[in-house]
C-alpha atoms as a PDB file:
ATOM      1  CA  UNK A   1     227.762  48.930 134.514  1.00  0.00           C
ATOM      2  CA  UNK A   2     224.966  48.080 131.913  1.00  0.00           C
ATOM      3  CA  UNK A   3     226.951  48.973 128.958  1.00  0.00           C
ATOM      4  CA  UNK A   4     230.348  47.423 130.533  1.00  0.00           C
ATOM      5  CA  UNK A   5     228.057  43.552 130.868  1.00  0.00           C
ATOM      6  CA  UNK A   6     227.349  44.038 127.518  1.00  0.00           C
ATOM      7  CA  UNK A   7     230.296  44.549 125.938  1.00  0.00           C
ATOM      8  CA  UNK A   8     231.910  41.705 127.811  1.00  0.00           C
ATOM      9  CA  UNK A   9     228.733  39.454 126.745  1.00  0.00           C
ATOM     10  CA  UNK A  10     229.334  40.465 123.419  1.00  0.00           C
ATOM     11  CA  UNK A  11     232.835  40.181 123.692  1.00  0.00           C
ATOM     12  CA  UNK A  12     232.879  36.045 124.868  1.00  0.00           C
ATOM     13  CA  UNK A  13     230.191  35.366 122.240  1.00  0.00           C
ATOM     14  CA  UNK A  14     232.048  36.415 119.707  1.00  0.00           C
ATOM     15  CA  UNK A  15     235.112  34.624 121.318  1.00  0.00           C
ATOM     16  CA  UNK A  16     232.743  31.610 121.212  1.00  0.00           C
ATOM     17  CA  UNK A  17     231.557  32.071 117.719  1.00  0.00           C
ATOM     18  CA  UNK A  18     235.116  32.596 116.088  1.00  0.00           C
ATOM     19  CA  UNK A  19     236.464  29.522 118.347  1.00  0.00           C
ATOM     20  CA  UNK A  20     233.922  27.538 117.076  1.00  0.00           C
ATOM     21  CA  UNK A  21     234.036  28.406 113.433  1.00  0.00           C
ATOM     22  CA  UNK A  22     238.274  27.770 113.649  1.00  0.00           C
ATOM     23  CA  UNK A  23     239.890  24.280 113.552  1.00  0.00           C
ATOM     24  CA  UNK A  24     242.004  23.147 116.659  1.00  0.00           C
ATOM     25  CA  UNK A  25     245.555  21.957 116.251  1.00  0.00           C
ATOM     26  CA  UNK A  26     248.000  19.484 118.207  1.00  0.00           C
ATOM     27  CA  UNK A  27     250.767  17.268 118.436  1.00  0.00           C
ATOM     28  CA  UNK A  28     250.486  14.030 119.453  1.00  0.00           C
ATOM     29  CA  UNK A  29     252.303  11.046 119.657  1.00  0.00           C
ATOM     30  CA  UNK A  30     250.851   8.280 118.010  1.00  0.00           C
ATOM     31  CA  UNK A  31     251.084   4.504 118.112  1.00  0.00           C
ATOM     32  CA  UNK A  32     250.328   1.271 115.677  1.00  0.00           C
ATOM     33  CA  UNK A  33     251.547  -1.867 115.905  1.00  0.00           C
ATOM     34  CA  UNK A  34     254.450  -0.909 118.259  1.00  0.00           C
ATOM     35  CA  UNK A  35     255.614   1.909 116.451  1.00  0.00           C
ATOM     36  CA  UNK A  36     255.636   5.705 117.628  1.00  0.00           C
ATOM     37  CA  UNK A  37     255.668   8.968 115.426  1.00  0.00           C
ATOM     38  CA  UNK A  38     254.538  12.180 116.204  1.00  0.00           C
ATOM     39  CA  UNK A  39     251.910  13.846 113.815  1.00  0.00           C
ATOM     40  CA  UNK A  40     250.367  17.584 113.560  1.00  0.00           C
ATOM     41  CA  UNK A  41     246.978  17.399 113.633  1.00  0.00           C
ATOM     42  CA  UNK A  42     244.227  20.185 112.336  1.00  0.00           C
ATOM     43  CA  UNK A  43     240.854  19.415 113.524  1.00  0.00           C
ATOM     44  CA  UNK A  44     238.121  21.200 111.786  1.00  0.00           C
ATOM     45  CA  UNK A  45     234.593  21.143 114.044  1.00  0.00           C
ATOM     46  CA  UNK A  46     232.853  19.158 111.705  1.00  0.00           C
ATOM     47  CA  UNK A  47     231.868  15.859 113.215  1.00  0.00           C
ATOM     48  CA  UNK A  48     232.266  14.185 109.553  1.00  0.00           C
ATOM     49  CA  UNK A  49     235.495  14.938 107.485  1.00  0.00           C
ATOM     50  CA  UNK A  50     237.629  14.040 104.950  1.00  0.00           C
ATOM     51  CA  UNK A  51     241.224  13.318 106.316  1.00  0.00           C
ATOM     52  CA  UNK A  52     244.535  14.461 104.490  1.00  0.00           C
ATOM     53  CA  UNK A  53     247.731  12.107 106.028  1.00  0.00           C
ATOM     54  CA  UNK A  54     250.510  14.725 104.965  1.00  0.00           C
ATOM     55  CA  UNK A  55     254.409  14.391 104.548  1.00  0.00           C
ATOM     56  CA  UNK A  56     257.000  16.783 104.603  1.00  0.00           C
ATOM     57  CA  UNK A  57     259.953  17.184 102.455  1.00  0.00           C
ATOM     58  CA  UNK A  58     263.826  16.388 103.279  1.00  0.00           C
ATOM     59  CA  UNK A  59     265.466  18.409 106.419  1.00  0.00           C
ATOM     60  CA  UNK A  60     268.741  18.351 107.702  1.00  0.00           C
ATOM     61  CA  UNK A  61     268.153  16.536 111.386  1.00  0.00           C
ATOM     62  CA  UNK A  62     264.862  15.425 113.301  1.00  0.00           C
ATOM     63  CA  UNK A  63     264.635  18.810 115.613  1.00  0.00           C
ATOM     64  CA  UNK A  64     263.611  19.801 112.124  1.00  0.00           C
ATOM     65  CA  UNK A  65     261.010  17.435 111.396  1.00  0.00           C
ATOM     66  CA  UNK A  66     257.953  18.946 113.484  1.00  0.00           C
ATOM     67  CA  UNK A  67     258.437  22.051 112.259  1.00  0.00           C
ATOM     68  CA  UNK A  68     258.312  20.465 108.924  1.00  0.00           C
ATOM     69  CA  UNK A  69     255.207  18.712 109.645  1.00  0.00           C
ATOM     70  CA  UNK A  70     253.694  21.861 110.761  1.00  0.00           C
ATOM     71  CA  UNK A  71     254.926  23.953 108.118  1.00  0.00           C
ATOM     72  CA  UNK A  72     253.813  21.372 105.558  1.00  0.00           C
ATOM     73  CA  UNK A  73     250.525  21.475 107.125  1.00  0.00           C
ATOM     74  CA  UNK A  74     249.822  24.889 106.741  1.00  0.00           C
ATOM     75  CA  UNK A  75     250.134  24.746 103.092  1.00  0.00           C
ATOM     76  CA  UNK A  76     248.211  22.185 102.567  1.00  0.00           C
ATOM     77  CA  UNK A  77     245.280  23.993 104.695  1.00  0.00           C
ATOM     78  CA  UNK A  78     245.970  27.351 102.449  1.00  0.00           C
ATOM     79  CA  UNK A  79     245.706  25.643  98.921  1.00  0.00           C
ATOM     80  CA  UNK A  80     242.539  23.578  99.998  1.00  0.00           C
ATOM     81  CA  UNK A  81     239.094  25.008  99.446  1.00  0.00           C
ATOM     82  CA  UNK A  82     237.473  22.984 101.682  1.00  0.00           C
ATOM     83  CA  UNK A  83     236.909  23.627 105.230  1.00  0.00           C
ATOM     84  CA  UNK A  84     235.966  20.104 106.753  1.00  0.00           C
ATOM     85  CA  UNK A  85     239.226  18.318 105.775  1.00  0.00           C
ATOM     86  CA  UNK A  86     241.091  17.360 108.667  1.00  0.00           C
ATOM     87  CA  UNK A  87     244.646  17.212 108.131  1.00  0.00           C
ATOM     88  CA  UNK A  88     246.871  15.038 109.520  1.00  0.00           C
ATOM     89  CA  UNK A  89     251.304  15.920 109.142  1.00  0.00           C
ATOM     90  CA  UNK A  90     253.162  13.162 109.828  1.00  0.00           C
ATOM     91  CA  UNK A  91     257.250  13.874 111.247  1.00  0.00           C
ATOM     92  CA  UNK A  92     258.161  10.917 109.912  1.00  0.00           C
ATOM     93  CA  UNK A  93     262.341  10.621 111.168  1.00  0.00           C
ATOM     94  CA  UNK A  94     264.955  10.822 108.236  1.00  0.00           C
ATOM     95  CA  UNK A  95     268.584  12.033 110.721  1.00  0.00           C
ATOM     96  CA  UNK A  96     270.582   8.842 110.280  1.00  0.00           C
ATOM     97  CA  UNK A  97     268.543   6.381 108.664  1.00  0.00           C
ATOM     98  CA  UNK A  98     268.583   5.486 104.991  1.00  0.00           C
ATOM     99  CA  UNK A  99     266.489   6.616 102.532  1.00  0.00           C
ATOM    100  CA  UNK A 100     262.904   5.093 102.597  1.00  0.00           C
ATOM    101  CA  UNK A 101     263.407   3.843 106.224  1.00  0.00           C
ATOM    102  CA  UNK A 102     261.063   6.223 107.415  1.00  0.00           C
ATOM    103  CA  UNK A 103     258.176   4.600 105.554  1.00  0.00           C
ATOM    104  CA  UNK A 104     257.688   2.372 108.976  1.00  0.00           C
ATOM    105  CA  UNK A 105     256.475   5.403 110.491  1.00  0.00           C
ATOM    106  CA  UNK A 106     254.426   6.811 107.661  1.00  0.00           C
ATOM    107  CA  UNK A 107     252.377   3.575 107.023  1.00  0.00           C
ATOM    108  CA  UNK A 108     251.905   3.507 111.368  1.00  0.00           C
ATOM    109  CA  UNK A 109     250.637   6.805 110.531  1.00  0.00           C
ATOM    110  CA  UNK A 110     248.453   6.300 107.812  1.00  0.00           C
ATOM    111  CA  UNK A 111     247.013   2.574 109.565  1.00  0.00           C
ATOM    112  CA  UNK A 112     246.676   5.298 113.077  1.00  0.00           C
ATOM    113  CA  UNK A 113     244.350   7.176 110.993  1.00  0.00           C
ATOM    114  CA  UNK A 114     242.156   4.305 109.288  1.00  0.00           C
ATOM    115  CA  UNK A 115     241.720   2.272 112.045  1.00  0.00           C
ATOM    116  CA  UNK A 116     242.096   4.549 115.455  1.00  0.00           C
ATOM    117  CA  UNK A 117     241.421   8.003 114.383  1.00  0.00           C
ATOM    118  CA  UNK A 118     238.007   8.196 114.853  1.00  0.00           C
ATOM    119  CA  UNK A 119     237.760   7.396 118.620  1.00  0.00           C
ATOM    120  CA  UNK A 120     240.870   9.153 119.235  1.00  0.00           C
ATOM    121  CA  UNK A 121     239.930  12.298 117.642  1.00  0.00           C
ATOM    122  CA  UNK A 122     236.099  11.938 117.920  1.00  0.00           C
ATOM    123  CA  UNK A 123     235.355  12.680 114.626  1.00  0.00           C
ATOM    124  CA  UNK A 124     233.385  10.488 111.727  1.00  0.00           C
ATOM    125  CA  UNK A 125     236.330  10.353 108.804  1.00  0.00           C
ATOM    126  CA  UNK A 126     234.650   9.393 105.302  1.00  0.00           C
ATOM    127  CA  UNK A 127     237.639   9.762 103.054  1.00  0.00           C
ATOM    128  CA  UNK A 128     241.575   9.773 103.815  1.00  0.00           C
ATOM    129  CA  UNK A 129     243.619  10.868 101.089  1.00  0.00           C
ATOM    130  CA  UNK A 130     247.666  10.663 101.187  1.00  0.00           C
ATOM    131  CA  UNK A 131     249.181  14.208  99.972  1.00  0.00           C
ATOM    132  CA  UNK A 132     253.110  14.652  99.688  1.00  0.00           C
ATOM    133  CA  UNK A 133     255.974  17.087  98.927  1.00  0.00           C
ATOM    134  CA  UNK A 134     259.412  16.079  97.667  1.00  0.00           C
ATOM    135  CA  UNK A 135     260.865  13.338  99.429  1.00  0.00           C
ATOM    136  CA  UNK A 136     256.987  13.731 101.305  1.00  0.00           C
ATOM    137  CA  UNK A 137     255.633  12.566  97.448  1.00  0.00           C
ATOM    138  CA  UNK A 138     258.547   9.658  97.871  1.00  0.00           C
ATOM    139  CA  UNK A 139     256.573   8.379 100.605  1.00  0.00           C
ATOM    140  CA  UNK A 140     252.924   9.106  99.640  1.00  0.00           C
ATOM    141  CA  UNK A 141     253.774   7.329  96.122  1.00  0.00           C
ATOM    142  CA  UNK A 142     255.469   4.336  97.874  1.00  0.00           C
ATOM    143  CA  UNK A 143     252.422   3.906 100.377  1.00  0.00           C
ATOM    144  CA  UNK A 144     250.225   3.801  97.433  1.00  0.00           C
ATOM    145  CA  UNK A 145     251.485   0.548  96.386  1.00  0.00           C
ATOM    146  CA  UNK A 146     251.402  -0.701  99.928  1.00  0.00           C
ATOM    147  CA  UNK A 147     247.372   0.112 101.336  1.00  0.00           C
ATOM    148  CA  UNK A 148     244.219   1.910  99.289  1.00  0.00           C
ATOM    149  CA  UNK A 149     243.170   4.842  99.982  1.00  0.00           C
ATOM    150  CA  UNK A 150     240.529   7.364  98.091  1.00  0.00           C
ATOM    151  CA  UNK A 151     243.407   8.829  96.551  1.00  0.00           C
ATOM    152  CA  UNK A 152     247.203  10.159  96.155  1.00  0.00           C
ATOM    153  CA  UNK A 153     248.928  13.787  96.044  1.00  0.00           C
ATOM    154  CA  UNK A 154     252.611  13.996  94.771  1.00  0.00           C
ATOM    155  CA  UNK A 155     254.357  17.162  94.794  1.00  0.00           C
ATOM    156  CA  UNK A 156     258.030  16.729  92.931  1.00  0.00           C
ATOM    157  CA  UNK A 157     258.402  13.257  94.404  1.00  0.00           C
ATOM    158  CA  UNK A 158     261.840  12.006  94.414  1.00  0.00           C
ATOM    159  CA  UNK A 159     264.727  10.780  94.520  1.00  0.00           C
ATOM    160  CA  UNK A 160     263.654   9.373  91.869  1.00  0.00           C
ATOM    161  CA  UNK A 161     266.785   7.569  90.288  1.00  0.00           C
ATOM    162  CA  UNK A 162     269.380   7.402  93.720  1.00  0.00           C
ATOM    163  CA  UNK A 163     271.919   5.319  91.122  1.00  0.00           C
ATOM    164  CA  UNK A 164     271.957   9.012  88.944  1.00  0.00           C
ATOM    165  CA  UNK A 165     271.752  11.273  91.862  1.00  0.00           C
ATOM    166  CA  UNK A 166     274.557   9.767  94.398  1.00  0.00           C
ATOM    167  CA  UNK A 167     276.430   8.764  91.039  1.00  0.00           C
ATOM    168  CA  UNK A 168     276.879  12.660  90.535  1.00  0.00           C
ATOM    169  CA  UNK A 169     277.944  13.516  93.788  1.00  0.00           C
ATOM    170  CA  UNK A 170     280.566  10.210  93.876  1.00  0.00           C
ATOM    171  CA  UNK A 171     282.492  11.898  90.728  1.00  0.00           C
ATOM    172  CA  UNK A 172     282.258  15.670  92.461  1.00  0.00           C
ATOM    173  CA  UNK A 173     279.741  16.912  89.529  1.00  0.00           C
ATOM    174  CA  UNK A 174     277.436  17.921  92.853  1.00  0.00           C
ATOM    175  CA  UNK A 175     277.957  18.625  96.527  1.00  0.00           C
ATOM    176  CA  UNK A 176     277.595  15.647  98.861  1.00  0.00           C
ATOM    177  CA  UNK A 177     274.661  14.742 100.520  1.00  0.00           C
ATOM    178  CA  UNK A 178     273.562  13.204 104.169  1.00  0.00           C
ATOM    179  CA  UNK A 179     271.098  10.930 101.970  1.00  0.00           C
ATOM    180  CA  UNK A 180     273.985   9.314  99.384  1.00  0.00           C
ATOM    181  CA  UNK A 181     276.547   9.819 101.898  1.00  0.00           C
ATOM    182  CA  UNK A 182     274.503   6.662 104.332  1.00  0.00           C
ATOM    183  CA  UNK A 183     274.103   4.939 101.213  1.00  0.00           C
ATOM    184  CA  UNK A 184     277.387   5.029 100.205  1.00  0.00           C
ATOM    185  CA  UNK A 185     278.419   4.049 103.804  1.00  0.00           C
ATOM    186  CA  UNK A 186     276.142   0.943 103.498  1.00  0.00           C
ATOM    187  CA  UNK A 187     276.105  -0.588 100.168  1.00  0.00           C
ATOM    188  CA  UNK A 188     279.773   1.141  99.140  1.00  0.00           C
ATOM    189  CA  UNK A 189     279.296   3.072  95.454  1.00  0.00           C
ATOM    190  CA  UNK A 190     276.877   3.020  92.721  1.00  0.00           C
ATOM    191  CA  UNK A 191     279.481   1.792  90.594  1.00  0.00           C
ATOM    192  CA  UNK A 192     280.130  -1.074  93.161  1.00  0.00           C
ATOM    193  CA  UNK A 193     276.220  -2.042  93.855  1.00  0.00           C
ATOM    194  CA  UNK A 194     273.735   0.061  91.906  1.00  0.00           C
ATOM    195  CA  UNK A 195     270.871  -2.476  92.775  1.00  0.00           C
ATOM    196  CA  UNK A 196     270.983  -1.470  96.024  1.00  0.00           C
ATOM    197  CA  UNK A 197     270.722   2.027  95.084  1.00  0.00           C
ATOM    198  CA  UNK A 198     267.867   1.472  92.685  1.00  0.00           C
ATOM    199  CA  UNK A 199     266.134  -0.411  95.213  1.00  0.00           C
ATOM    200  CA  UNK A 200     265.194   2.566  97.308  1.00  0.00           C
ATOM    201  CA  UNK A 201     265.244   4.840  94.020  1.00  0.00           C
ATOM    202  CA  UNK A 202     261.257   5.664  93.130  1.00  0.00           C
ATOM    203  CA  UNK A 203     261.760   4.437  89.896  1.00  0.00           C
ATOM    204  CA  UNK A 204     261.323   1.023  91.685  1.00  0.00           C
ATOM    205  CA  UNK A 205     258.087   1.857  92.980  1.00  0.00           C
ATOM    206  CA  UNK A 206     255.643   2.314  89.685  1.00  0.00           C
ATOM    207  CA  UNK A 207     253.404  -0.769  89.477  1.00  0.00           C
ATOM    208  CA  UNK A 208     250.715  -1.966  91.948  1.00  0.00           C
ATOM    209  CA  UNK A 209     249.072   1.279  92.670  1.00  0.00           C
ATOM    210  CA  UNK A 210     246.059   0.573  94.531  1.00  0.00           C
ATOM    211  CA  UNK A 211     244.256   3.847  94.459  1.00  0.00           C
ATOM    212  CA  UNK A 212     243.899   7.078  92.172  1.00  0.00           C
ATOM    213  CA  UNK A 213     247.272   9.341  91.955  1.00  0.00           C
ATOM    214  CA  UNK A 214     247.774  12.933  90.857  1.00  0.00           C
ATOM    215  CA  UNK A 215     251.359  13.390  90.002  1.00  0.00           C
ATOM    216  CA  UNK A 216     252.331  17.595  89.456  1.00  0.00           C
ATOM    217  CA  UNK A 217     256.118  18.185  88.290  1.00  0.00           C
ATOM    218  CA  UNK A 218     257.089  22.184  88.304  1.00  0.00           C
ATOM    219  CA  UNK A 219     259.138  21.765  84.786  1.00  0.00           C
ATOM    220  CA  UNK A 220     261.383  24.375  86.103  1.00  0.00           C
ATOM    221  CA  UNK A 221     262.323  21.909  89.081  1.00  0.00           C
ATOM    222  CA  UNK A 222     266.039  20.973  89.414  1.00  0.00           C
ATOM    223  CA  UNK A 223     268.185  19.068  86.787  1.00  0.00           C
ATOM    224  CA  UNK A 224     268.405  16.342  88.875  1.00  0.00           C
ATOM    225  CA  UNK A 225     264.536  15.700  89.114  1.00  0.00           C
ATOM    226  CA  UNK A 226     263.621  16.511  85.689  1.00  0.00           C
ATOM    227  CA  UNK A 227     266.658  14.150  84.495  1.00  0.00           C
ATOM    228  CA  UNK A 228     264.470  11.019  85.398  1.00  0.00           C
ATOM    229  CA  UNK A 229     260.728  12.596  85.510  1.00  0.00           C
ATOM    230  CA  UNK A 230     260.216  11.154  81.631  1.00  0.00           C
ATOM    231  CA  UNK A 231     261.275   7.455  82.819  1.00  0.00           C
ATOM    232  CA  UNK A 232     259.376   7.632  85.974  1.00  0.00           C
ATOM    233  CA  UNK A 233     256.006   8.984  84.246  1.00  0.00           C
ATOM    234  CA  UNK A 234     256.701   6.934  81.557  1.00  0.00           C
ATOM    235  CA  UNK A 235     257.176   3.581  83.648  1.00  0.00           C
ATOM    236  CA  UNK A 236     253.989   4.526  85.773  1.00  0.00           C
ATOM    237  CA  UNK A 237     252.154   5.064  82.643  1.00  0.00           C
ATOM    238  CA  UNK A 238     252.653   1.623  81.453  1.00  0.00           C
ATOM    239  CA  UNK A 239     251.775   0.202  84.322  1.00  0.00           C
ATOM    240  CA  UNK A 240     249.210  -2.170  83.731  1.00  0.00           C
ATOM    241  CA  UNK A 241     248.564  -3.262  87.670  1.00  0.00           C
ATOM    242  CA  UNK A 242     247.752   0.372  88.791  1.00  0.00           C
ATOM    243  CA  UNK A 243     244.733   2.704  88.997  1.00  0.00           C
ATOM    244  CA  UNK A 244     244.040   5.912  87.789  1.00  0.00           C
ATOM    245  CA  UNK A 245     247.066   8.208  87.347  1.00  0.00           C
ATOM    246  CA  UNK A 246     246.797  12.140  86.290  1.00  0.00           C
ATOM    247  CA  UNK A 247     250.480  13.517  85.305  1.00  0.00           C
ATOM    248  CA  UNK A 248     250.079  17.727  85.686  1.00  0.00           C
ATOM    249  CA  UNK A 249     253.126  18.900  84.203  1.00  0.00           C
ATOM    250  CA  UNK A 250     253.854  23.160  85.004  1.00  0.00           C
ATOM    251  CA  UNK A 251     255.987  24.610  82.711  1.00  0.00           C
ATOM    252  CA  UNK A 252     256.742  28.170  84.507  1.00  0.00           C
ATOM    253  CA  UNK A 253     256.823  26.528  87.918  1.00  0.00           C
ATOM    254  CA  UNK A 254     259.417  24.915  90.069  1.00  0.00           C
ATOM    255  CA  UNK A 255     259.825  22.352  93.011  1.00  0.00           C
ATOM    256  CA  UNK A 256     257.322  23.457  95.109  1.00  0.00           C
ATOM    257  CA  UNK A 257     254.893  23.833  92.027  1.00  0.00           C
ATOM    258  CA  UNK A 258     251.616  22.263  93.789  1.00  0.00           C
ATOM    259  CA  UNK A 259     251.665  24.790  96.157  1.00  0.00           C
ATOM    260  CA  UNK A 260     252.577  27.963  94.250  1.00  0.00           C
ATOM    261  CA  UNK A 261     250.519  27.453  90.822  1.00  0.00           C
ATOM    262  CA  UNK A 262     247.064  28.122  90.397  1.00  0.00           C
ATOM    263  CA  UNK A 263     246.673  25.480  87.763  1.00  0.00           C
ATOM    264  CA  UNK A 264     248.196  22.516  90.705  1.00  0.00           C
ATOM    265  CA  UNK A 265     245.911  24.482  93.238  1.00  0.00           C
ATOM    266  CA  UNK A 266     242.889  24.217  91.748  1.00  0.00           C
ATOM    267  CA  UNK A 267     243.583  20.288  90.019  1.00  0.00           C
ATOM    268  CA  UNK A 268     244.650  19.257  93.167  1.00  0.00           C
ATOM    269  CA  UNK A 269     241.059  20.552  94.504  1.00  0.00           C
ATOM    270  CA  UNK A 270     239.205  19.228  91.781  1.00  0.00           C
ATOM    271  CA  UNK A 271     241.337  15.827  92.642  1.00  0.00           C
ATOM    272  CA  UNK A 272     240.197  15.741  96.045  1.00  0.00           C
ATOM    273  CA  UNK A 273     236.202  16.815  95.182  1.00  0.00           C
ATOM    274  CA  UNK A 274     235.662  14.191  92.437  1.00  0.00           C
END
């Protein structure tokens, strides 16, 4: 009976330890200024962290978007060193909406996190930085022109030139998309109203940066995305209303590049340690 107590001691202390040592993870619902979006959050144990407000890539419909968040989260928590960031995903809605619509949602999100976060979650946040992937880096790029932050990750952002993109698809040279096919619905072609177009493009979103942004390309990417990556690191490196922007350029490495080089891995770490 001795032997049997102490195994089972042993066995919840070290069910204690390893709970203690591991982050805990929900989803929640969250709420600023009247609008709702539901986020993935990774709490680490530390009472002070660093937060990272993450955003997933394009999906299809909105039953896809938590899984994107928490897909998008878990990469982020493998390529970061660090073991006291928390890390909030944010499913920010894209089914039926145009392009850049869901940036309601992301800057609730980011706001939720600067101003509620820390009686909500009960933890002491020093740092929130925005990180992004794809149409993710779209957003995390566009919210750096809106609110400061102590810094800016984006992965392959884009679209970056919607005039080019739903252009192609309008004269068959690609297959149709949900994302041109609303646009088109709304403002007619690109032919007809490229403004329109270029107004949600993120080539229209490269001055007024308010805080520090790493920018990593995979030069392997799609033809698409590397057709306007020269304008749009060009145009952001003219900008003369912007802070600090670092352009990491991968030559052997494609859309997901961040996340699959050790050269993004480890600048996107040094990034976030500065």
């Amino acid at each position: 009976m001795r032997t049997r107590s102490r195994i089972l001691l042993a066995t919840l202390v070290g069910v204690l330890l390893f709970s203690m040592s591991h982050s805990a993870q929900e989803v929640r619902r969250i709420t600023y200024n009247n609008i709702s979006v539901d986020v993935v959050i990774d709490r680490p144990n530390n009472t002070f962290v660093d937060v990272l407000v993450a955003f997933h890539g394009t999906v299809a419909s909105d039953e896809q978007i938590i899984p994107a968040a928490k897909n998008t989260l878990a990469r982020v928590k493998e390529i970061t060193a660090r073991t006291d960031m928390m890390i909030v995903s944010v499913a920010y809605p894209q089914e039926g909406r145009l392009l850049g619509d869901g940036i309601l949602e992301a800057e609730a999100a980011l706001l939720w996190v600067k101003h509620y976060s820390r009686k909500a979650l009960k933890r002491k946040v020093n740092k929130i930085f925005l990180i992004g992937h794809s149409q993710g880096g779209y957003i995390v790029t566009r919210l750096n022109t809106m609110h400061a932050t102590d810094g800016v990750i984006a992965n392959a952002p884009g679209p970056l030139n919607l005039v080019y993109r739903c252009g192609l698809e309008e004269n068959g040279q690609v297959p149709q998309s949900a994302v041109c096919n609303l646009l088109r619905q709304t403002y007619g072609t690109t032919t007809a109203n490229p403004s329109a177009y270029m107004d949600r493009s993120l080539l229209n979103f490269t001055s007024g940066h308010l805080s520090d942004i790493l920018v990593v390309q995979g030069m392997q990417d799609s033809p698409i995305q590397l057709f306007s990556w020269p304008t749009f690191k060009q145009q952001l490196t003219n900008c003369t209303t912007c802070e600090d922007r670092q352009f990491l350029e991968i030559a052997n490495a494609g859309h997901t590049a961040l996340f699959d080089s050790p050269i993004g891995i480890s600048a996107y770490n040094a990034f976030i340690n500065r």
